[in-house]
C-alpha atoms as a PDB file:
ATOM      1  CA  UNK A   1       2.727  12.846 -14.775  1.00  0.00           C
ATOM      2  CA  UNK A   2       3.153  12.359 -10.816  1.00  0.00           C
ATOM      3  CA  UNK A   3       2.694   8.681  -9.755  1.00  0.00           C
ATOM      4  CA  UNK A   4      -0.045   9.283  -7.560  1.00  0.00           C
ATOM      5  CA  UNK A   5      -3.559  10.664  -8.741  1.00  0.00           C
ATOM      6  CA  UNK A   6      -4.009  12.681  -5.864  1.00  0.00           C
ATOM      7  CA  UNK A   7      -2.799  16.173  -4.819  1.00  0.00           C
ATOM      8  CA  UNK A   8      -0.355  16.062  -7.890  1.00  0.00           C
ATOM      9  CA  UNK A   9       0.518  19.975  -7.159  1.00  0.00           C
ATOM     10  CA  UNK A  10       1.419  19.197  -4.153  1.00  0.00           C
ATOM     11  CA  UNK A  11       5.116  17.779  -3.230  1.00  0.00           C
ATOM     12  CA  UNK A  12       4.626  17.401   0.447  1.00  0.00           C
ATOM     13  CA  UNK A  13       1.655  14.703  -0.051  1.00  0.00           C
ATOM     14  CA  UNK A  14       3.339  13.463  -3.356  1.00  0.00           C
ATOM     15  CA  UNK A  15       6.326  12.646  -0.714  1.00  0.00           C
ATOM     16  CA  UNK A  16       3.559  11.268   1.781  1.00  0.00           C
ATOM     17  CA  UNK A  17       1.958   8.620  -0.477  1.00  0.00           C
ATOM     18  CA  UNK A  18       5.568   7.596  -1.744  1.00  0.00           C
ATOM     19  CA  UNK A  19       6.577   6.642   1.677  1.00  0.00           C
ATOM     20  CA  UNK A  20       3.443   4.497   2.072  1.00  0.00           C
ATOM     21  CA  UNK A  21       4.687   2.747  -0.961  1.00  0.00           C
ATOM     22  CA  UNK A  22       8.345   2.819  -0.100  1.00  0.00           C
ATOM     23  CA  UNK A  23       6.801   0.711   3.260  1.00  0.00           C
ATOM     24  CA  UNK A  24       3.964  -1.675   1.102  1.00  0.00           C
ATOM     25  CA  UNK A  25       7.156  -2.416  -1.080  1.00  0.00           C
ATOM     26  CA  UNK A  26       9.852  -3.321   1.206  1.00  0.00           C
ATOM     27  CA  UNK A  27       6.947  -5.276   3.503  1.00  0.00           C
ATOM     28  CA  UNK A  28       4.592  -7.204   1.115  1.00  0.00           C
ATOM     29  CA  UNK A  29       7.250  -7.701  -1.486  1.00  0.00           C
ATOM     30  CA  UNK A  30       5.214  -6.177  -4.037  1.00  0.00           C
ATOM     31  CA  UNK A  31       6.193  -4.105  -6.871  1.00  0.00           C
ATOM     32  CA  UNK A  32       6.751  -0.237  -6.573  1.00  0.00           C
ATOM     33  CA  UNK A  33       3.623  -0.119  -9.443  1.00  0.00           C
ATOM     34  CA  UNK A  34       1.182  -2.322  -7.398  1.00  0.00           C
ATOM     35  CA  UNK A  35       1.731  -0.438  -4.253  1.00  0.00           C
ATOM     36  CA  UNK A  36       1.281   3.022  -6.166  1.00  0.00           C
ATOM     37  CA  UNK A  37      -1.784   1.452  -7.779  1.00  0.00           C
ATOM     38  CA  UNK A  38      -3.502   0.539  -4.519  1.00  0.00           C
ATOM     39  CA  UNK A  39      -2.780   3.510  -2.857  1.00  0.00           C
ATOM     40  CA  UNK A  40      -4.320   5.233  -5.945  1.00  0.00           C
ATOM     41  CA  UNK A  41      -7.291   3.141  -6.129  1.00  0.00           C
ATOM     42  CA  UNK A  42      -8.060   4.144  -2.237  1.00  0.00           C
ATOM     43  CA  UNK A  43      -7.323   7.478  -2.466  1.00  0.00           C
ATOM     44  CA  UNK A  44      -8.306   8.929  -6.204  1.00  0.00           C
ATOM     45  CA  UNK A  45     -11.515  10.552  -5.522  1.00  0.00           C
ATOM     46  CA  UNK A  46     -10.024  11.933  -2.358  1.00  0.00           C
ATOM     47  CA  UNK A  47      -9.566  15.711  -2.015  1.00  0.00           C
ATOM     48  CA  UNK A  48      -6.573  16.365   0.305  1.00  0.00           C
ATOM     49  CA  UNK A  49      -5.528  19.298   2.230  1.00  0.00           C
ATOM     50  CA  UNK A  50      -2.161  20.464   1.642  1.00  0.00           C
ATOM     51  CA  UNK A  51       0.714  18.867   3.308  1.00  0.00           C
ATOM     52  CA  UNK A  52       0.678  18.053   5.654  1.00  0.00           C
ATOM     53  CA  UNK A  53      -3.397  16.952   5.645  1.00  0.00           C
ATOM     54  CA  UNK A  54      -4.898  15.362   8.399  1.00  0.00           C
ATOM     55  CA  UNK A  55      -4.159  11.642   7.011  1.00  0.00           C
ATOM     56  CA  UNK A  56      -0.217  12.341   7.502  1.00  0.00           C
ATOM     57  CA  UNK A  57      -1.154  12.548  11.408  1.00  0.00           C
ATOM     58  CA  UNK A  58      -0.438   8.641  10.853  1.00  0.00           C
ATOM     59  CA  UNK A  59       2.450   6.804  10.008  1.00  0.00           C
ATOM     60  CA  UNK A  60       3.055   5.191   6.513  1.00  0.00           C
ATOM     61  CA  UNK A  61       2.402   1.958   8.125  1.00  0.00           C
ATOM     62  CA  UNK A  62      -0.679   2.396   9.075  1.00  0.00           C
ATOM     63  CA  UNK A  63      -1.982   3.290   6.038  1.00  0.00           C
ATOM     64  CA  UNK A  64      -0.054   0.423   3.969  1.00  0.00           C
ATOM     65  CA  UNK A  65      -1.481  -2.459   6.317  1.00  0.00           C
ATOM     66  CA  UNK A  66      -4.743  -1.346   5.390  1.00  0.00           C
ATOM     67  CA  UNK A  67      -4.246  -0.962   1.850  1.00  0.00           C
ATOM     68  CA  UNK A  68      -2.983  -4.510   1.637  1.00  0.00           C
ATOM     69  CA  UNK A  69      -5.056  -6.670   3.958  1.00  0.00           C
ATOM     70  CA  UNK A  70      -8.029  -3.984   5.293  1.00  0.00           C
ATOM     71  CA  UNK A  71      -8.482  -3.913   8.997  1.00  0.00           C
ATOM     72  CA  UNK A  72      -5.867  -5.630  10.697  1.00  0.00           C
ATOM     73  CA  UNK A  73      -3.791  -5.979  14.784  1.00  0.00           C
ATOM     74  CA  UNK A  74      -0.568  -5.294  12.753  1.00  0.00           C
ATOM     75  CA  UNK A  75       0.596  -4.135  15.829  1.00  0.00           C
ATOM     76  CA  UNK A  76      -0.442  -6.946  17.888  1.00  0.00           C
ATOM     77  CA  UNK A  77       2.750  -9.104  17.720  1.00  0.00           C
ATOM     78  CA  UNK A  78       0.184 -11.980  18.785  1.00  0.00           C
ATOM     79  CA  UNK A  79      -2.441 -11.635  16.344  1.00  0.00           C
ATOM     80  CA  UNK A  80      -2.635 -14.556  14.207  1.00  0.00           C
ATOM     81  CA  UNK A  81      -1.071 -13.508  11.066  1.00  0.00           C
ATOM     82  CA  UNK A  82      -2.319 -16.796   8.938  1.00  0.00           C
ATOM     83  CA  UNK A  83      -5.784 -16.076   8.646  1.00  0.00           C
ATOM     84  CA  UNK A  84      -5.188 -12.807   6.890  1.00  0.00           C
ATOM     85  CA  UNK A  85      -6.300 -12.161   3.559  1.00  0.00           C
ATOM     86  CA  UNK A  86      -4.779  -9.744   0.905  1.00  0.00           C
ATOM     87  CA  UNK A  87      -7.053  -7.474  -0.676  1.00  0.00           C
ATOM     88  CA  UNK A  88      -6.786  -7.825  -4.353  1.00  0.00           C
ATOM     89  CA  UNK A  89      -4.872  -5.169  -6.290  1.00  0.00           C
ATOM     90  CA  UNK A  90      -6.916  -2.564  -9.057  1.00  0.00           C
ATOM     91  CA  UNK A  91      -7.282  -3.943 -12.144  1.00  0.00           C
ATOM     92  CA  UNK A  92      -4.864  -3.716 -14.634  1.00  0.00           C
ATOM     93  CA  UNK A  93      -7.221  -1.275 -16.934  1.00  0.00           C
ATOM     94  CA  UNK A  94      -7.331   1.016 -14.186  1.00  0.00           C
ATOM     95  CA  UNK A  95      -6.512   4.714 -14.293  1.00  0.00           C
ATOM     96  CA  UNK A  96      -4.813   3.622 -10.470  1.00  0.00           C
ATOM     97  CA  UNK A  97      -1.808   1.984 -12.577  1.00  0.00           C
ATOM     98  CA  UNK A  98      -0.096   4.870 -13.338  1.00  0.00           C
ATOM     99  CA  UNK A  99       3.465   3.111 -13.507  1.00  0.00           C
ATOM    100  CA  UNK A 100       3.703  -0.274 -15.740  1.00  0.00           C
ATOM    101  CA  UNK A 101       4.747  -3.552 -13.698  1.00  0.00           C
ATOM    102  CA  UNK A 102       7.576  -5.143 -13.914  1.00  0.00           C
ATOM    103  CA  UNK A 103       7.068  -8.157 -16.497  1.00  0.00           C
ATOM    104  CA  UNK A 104       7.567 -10.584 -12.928  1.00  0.00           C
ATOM    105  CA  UNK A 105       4.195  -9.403 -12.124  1.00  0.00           C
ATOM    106  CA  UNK A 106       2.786 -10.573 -14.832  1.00  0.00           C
ATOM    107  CA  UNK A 107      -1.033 -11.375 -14.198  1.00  0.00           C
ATOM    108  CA  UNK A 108      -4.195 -11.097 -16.873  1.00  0.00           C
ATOM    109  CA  UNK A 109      -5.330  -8.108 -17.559  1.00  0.00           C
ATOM    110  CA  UNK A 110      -8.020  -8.740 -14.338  1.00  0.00           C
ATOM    111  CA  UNK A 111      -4.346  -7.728 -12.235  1.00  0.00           C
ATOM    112  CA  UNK A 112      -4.858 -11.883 -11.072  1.00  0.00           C
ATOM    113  CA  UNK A 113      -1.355 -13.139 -10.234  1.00  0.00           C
ATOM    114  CA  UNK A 114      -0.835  -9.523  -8.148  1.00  0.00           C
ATOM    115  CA  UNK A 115      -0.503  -8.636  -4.423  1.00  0.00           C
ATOM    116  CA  UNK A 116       0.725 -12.186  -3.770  1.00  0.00           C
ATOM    117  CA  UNK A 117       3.778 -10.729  -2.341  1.00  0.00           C
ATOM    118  CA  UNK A 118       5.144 -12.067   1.297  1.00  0.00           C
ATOM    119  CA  UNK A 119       2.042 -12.133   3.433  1.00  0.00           C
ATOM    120  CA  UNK A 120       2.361 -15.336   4.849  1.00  0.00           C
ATOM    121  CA  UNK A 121       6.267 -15.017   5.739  1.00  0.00           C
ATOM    122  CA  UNK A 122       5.005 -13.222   8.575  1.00  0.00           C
ATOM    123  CA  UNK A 123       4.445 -15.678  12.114  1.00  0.00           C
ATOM    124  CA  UNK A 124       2.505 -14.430  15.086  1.00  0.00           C
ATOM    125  CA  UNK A 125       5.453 -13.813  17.319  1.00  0.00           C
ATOM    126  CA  UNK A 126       6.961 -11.273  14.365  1.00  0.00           C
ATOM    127  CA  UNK A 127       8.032  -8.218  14.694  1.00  0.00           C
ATOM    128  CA  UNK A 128       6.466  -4.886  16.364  1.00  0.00           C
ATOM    129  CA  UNK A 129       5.161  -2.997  13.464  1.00  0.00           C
ATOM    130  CA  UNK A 130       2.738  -0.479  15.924  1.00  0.00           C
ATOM    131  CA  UNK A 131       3.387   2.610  16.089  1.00  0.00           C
ATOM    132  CA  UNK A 132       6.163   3.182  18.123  1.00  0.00           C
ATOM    133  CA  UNK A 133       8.266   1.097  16.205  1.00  0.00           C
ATOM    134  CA  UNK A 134      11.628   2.270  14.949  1.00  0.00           C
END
């Protein structure tokens, strides 16, 4: 079974989602299975083009930022990074979890205790994350 719900015949989008996790992992500090959940979660009932669809027009990034904390400046290195909230991850019972968690992420069965990854490490002078960054 692919990781991600969506497109699973497809190895160009199956790449795709995998480097929005690859980026929700190494920025949040969440585990590979809650970033695969989200993006699941978002995406499931989704019907996408083959690769590359329209949604790979954007970076990762983009698409990561929103899955973890909705509609945020991420690129504004001014924005003020402390009042932003992260969205809660699927529940545990959902079909979204299609790897298991690592036993640090252990939450209730609600997924309580997840996405509580690095968010606040972040200060308003951090680093460019917009689009042109390397």
């Amino acid at each position: 079974m692919a990781d991600f719900l969506m497109a699973p015949d497809d190895p160009g989008m199956q790449r795709y989602f995998g480097k929005i996790a690859d980026f929700m992992v190494s920025e949040f500090g969440i585990s590979r299975a809650e970033a695969v959940a989200r993006i699941n979660e978002a995406y499931k009932d989704i019907t996408f083009q083959p690769y590359p669809d329209i949604m790979c027009h954007e970076l990762p990034e983009f698409w990561g930022w929103g899955l973890y904390y909705g509609d945020v400046p991420y690129w504004d290195e001014h924005a003020d990074r402390s009042q932003w909230r992260v969205r809660p991850a699927p529940p545990r019972d959902s079909v979204s979890w299609t790897l298991a968690p690592p036993p640090d992420d252990a939450g209730d069965e609600s997924g309580e205790g997840l996405g509580e990854g690095r968010e606040n490490e972040r200060s308003a002078g951090g680093a460019d994350h917009g689009p042109d960054a390397p």
